[in-house]
PDB file of N, CA and C in Angstrom:
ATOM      1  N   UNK A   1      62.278  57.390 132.210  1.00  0.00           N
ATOM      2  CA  UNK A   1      63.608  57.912 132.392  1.00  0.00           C
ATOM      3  C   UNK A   1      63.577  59.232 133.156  1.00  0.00           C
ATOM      4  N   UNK A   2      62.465  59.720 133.126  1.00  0.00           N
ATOM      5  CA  UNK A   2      63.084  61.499 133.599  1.00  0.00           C
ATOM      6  C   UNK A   2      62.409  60.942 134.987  1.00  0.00           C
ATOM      7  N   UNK A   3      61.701  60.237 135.566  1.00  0.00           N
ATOM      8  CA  UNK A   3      61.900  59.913 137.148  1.00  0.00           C
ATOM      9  C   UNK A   3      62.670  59.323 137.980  1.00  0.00           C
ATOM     10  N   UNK A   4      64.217  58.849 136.989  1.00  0.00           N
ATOM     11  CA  UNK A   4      65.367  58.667 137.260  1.00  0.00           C
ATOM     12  C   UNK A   4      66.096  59.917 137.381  1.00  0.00           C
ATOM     13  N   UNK A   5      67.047  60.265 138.455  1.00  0.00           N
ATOM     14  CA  UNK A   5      67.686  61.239 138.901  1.00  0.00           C
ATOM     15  C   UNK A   5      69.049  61.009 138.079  1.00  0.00           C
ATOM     16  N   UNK A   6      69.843  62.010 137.773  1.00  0.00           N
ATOM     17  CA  UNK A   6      70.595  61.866 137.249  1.00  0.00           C
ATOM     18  C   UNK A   6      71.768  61.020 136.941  1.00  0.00           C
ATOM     19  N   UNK A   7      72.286  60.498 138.168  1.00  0.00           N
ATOM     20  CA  UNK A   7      73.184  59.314 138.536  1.00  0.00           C
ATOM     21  C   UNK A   7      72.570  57.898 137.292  1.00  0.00           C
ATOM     22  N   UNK A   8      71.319  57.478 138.078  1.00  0.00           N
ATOM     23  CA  UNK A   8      70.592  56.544 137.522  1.00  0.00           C
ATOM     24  C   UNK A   8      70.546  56.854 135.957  1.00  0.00           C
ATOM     25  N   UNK A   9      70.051  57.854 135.517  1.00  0.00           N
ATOM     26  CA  UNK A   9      69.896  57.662 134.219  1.00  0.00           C
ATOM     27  C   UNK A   9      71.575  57.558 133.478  1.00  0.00           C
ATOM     28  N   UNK A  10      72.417  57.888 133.772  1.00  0.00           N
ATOM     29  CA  UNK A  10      73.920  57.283 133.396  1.00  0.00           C
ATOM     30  C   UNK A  10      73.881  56.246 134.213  1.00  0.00           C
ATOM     31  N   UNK A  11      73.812  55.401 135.260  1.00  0.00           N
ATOM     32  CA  UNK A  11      73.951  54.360 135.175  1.00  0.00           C
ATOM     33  C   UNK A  11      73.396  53.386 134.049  1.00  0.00           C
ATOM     34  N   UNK A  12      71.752  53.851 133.271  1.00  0.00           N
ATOM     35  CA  UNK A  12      70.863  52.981 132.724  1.00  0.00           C
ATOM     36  C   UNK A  12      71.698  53.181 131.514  1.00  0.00           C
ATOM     37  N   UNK A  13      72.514  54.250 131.122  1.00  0.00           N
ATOM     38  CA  UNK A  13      73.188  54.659 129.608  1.00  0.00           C
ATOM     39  C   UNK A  13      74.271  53.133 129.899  1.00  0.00           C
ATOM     40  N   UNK A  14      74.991  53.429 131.231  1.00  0.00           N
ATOM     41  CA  UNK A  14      76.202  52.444 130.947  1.00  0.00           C
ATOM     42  C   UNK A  14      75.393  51.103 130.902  1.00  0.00           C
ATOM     43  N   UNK A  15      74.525  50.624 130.896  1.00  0.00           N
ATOM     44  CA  UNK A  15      73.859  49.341 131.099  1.00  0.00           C
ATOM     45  C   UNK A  15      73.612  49.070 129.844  1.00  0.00           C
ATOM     46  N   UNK A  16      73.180  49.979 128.901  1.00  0.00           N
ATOM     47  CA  UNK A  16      72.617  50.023 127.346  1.00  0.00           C
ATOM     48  C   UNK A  16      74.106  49.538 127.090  1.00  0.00           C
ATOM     49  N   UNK A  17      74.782  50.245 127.116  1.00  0.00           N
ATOM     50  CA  UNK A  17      76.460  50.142 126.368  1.00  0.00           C
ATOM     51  C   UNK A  17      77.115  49.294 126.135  1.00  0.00           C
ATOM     52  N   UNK A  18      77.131  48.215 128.217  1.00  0.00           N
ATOM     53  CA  UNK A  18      77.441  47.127 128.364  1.00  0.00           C
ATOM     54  C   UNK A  18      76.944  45.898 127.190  1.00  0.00           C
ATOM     55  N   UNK A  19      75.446  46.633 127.410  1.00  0.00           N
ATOM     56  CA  UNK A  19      74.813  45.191 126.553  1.00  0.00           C
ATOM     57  C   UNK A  19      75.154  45.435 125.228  1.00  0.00           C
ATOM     58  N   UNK A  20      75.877  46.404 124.193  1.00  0.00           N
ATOM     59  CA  UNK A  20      76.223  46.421 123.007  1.00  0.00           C
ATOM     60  C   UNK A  20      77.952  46.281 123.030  1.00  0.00           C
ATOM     61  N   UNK A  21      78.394  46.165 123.862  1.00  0.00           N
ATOM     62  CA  UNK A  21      80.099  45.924 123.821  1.00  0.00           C
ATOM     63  C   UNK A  21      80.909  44.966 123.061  1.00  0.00           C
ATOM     64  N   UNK A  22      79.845  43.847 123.521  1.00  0.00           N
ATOM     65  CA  UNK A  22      79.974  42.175 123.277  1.00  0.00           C
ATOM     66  C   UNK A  22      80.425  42.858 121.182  1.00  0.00           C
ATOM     67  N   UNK A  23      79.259  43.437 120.561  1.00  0.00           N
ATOM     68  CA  UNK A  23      79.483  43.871 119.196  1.00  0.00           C
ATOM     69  C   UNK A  23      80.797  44.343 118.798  1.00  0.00           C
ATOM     70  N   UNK A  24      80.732  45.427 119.617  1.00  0.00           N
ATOM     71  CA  UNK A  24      82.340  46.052 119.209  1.00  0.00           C
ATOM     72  C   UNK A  24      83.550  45.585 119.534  1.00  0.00           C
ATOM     73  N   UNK A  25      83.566  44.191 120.049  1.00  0.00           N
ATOM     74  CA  UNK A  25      84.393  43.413 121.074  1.00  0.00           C
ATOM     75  C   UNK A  25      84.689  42.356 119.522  1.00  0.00           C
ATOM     76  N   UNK A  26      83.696  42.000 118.762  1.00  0.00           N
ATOM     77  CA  UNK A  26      83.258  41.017 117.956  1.00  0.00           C
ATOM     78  C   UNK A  26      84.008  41.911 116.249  1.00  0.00           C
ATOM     79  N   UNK A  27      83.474  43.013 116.565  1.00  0.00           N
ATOM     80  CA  UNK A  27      84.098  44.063 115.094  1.00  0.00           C
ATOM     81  C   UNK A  27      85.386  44.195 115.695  1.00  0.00           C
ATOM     82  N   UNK A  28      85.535  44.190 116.473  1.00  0.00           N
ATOM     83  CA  UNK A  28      87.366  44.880 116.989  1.00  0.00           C
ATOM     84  C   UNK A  28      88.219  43.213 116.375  1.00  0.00           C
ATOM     85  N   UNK A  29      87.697  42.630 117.141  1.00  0.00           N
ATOM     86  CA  UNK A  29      88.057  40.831 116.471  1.00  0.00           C
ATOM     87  C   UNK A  29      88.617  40.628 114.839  1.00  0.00           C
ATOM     88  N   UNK A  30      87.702  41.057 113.968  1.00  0.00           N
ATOM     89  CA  UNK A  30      87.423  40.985 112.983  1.00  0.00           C
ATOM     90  C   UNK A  30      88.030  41.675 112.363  1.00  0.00           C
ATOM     91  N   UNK A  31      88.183  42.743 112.585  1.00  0.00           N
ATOM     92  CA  UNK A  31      88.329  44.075 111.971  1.00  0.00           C
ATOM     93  C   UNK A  31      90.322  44.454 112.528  1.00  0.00           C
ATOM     94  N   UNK A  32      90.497  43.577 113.474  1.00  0.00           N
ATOM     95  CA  UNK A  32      91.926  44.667 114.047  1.00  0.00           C
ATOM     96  C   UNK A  32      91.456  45.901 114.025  1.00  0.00           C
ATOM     97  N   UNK A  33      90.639  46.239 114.928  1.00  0.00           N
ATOM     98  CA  UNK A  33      90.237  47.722 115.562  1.00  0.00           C
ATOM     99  C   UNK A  33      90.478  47.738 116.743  1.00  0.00           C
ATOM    100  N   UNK A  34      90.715  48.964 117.234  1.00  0.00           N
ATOM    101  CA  UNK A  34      90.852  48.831 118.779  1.00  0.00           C
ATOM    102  C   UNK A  34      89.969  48.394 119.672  1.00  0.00           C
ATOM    103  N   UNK A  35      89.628  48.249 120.807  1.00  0.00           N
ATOM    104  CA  UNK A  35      88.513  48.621 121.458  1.00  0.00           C
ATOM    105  C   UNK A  35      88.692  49.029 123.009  1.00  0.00           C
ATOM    106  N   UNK A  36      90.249  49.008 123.394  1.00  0.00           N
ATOM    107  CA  UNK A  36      90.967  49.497 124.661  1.00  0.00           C
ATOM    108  C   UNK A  36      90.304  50.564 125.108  1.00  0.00           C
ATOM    109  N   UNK A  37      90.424  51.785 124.404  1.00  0.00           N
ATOM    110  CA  UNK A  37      89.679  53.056 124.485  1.00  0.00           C
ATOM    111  C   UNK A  37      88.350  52.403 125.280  1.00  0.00           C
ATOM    112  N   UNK A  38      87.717  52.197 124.563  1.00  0.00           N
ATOM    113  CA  UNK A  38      85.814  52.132 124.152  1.00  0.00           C
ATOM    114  C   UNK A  38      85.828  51.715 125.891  1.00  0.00           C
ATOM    115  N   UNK A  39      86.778  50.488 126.255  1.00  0.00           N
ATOM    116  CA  UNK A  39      86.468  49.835 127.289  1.00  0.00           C
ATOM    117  C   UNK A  39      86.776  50.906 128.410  1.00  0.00           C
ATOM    118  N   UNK A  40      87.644  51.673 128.583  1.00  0.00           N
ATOM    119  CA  UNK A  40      88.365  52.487 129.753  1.00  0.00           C
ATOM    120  C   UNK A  40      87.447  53.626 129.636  1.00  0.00           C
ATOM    121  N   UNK A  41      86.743  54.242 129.088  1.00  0.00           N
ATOM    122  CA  UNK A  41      85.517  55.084 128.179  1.00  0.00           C
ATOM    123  C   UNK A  41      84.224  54.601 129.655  1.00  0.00           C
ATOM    124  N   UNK A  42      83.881  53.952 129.488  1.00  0.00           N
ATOM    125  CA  UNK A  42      82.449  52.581 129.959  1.00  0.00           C
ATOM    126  C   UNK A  42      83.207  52.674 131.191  1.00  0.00           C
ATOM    127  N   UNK A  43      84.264  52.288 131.463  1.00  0.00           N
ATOM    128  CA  UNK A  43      84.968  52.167 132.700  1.00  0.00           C
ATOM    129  C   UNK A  43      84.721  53.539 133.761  1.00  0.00           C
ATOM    130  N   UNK A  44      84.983  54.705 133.008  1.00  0.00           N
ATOM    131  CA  UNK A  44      85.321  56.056 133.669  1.00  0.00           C
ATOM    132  C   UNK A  44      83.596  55.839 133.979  1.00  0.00           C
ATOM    133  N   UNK A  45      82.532  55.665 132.951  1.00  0.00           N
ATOM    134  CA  UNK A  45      81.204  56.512 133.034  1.00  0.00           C
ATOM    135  C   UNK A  45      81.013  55.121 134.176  1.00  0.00           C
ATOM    136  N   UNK A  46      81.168  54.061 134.728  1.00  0.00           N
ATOM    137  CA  UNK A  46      80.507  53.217 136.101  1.00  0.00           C
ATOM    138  C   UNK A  46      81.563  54.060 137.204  1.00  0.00           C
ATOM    139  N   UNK A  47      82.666  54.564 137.075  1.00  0.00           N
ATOM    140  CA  UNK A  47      83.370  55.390 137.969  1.00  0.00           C
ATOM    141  C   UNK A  47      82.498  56.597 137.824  1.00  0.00           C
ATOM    142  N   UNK A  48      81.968  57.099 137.567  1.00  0.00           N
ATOM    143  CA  UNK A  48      81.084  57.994 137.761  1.00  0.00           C
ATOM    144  C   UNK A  48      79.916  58.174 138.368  1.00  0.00           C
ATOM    145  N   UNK A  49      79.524  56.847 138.101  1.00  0.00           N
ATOM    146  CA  UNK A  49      78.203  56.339 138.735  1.00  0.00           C
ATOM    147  C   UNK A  49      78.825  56.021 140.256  1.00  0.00           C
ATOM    148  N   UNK A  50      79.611  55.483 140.438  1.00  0.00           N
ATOM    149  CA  UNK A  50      80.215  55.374 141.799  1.00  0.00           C
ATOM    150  C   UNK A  50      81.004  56.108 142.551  1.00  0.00           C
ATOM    151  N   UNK A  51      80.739  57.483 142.268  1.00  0.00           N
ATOM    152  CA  UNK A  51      81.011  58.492 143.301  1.00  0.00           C
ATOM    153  C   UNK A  51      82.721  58.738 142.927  1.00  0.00           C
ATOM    154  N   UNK A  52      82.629  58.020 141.518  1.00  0.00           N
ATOM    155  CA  UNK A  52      84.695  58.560 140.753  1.00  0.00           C
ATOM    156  C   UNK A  52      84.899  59.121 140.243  1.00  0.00           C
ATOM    157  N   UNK A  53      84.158  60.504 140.133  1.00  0.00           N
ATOM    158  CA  UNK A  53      84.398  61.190 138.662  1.00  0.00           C
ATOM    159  C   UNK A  53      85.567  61.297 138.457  1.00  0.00           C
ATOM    160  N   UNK A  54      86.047  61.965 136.912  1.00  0.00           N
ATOM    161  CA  UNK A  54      87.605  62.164 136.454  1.00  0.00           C
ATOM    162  C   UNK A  54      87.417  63.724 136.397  1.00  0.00           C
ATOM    163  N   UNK A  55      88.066  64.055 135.962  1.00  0.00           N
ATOM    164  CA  UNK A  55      88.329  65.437 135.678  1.00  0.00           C
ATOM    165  C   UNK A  55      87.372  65.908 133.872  1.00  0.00           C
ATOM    166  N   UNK A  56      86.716  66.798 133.756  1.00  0.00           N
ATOM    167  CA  UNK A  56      86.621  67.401 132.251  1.00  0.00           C
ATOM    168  C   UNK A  56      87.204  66.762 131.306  1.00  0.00           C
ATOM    169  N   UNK A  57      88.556  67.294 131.316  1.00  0.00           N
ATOM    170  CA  UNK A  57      89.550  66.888 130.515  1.00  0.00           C
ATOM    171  C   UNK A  57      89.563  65.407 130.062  1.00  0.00           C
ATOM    172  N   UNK A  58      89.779  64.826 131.411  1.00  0.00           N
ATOM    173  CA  UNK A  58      89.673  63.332 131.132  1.00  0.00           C
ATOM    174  C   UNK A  58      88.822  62.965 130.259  1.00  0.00           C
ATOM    175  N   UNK A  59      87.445  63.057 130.575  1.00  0.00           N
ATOM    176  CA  UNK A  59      86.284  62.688 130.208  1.00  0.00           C
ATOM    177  C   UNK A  59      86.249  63.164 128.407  1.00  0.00           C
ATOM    178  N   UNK A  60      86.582  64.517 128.210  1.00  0.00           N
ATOM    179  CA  UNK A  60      86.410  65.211 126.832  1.00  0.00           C
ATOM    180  C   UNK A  60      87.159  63.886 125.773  1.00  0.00           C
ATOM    181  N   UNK A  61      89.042  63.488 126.442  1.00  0.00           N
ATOM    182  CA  UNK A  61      89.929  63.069 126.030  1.00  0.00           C
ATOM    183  C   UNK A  61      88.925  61.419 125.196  1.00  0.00           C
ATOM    184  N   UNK A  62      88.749  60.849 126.502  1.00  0.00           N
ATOM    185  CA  UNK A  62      88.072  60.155 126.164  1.00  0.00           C
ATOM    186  C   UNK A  62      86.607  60.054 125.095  1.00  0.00           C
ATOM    187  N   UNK A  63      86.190  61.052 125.264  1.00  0.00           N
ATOM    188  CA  UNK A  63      84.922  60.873 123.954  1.00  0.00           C
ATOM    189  C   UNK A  63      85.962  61.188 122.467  1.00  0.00           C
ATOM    190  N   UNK A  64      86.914  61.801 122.664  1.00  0.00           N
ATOM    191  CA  UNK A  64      87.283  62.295 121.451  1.00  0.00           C
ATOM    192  C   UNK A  64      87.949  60.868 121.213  1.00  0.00           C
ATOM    193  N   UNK A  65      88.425  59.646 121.772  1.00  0.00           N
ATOM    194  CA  UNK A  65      88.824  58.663 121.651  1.00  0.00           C
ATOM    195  C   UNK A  65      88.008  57.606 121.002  1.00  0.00           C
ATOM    196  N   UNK A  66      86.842  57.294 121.676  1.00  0.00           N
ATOM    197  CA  UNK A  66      85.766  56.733 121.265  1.00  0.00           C
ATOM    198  C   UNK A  66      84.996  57.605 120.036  1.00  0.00           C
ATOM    199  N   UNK A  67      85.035  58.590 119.596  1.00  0.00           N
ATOM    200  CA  UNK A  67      85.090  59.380 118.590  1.00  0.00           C
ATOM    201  C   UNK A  67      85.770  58.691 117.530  1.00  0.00           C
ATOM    202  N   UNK A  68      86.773  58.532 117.346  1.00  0.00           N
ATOM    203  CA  UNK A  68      87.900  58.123 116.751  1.00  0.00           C
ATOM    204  C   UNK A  68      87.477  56.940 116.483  1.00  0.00           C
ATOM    205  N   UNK A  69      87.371  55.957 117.299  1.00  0.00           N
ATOM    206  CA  UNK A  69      87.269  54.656 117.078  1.00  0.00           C
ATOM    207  C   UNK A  69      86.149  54.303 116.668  1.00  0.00           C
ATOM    208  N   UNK A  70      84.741  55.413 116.524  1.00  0.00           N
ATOM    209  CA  UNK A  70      83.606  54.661 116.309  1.00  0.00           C
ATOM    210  C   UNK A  70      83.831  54.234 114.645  1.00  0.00           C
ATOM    211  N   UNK A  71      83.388  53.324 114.048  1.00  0.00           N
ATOM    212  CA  UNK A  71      83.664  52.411 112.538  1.00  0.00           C
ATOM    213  C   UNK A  71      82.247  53.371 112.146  1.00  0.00           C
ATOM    214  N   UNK A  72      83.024  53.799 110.662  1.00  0.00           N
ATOM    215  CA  UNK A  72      82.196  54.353 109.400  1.00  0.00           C
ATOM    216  C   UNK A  72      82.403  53.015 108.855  1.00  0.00           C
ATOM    217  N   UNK A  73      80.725  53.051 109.006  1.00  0.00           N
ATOM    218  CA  UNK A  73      80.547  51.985 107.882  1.00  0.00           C
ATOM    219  C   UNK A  73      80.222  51.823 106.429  1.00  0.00           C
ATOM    220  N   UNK A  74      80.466  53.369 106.116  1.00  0.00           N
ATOM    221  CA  UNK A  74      81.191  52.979 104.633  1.00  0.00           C
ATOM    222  C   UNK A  74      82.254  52.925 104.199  1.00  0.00           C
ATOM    223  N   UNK A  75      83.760  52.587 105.319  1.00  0.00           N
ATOM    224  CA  UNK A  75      84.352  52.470 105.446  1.00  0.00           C
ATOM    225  C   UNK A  75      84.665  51.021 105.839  1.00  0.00           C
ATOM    226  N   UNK A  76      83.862  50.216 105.901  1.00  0.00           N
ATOM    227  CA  UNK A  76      84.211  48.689 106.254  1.00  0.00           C
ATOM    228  C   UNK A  76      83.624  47.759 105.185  1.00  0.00           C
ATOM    229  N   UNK A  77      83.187  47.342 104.832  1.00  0.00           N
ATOM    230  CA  UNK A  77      82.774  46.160 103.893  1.00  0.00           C
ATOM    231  C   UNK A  77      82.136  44.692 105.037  1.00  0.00           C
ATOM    232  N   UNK A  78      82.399  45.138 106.206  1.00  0.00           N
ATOM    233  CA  UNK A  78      81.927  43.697 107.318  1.00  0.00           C
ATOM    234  C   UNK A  78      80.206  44.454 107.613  1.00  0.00           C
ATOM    235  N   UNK A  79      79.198  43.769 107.654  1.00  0.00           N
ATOM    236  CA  UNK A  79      77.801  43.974 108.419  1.00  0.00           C
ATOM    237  C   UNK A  79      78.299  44.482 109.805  1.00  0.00           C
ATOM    238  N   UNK A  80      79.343  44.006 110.548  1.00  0.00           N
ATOM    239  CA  UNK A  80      79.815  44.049 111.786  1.00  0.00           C
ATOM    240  C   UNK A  80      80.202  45.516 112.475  1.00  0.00           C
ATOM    241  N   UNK A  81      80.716  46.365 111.075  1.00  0.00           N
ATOM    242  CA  UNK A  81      80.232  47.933 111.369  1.00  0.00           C
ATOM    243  C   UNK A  81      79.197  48.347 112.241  1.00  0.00           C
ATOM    244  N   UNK A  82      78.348  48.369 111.673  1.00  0.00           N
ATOM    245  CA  UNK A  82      76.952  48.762 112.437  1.00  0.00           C
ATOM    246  C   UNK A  82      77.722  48.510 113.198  1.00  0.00           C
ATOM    247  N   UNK A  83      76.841  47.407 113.707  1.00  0.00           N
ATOM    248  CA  UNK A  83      77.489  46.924 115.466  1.00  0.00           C
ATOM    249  C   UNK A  83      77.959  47.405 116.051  1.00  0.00           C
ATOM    250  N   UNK A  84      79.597  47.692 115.802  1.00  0.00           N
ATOM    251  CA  UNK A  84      80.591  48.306 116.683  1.00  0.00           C
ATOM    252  C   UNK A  84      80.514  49.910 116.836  1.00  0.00           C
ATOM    253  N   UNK A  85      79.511  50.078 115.351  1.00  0.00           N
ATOM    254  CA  UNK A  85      79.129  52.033 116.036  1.00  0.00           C
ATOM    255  C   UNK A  85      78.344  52.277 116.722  1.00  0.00           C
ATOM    256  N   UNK A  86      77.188  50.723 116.278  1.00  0.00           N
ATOM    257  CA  UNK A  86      76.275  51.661 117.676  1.00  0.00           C
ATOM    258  C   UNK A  86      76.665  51.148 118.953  1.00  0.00           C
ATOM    259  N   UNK A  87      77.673  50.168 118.973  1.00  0.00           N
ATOM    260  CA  UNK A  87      78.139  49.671 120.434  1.00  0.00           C
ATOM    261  C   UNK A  87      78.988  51.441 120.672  1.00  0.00           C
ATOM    262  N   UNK A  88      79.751  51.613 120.060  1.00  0.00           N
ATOM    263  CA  UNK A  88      80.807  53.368 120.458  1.00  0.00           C
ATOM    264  C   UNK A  88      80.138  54.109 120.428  1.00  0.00           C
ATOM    265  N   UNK A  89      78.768  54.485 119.991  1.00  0.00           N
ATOM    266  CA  UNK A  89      77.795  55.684 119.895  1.00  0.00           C
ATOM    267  C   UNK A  89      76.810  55.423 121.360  1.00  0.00           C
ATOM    268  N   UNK A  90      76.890  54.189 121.713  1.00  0.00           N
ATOM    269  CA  UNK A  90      76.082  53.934 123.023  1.00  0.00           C
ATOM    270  C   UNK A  90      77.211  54.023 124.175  1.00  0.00           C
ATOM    271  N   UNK A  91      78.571  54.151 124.159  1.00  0.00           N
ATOM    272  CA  UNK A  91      79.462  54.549 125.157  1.00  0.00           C
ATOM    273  C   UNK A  91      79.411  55.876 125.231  1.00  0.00           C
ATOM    274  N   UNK A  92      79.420  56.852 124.315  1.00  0.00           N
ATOM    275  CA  UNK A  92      79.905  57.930 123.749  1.00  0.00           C
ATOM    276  C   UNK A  92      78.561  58.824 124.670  1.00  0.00           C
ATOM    277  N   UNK A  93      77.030  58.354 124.467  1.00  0.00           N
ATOM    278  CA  UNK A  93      76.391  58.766 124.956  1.00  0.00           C
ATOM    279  C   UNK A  93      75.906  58.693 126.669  1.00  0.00           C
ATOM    280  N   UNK A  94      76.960  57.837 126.950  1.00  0.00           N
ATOM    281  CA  UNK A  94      76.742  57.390 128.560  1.00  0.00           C
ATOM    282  C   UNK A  94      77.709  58.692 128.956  1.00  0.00           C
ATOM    283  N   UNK A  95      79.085  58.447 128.044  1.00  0.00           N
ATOM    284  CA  UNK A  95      80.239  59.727 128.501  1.00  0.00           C
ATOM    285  C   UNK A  95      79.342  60.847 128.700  1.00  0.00           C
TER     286      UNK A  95
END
């Protein structure tokens, strides 16, 4: 990773993320949770990677969103928790 330049290594974050979405896509199902956020979140950080940044603000708005939405899972009773936090904790860290 650290002979990836910066771009790349957020691209490789949004790639991790992608591949855990499908989870929080699956807990959002289940659960009536959101996952609108999570997706427009993932969205901004490949606009980033492609020369789109947003503004600070934007970006802050958004983690504090995916913040919000990541599932305490001692707050759920589904196995499917997990999942969907570390699917929002792997967006959260691409943001």
């Amino acid at each position: 990773m650290r002979e990836l330049g910066p771009r790349e290594q957020v691209a490789f974050a949004a790639l991790c993320a992608e591949r855990l979405l499908p989870y929080y896509r699956w807990f959002s199902s289940a659960e009536r949770w959101g996952i609108d956020r999570l997706q427009n979140a993932l969205a901004a950080v490949w606009g980033h990677v492609e020369g789109q940044p947003q503004s600070r603000e934007q970006y802050e708005q958004l983690l504090a969103d995916c913040r919000r939405l990541t599932p305490d899972t001692e707050d759920f009773n589904s196995s499917l928790a997990a999942r969907g936090m570390d699917a929002s904790v792997a967006v959260i860290t691409a943001l």
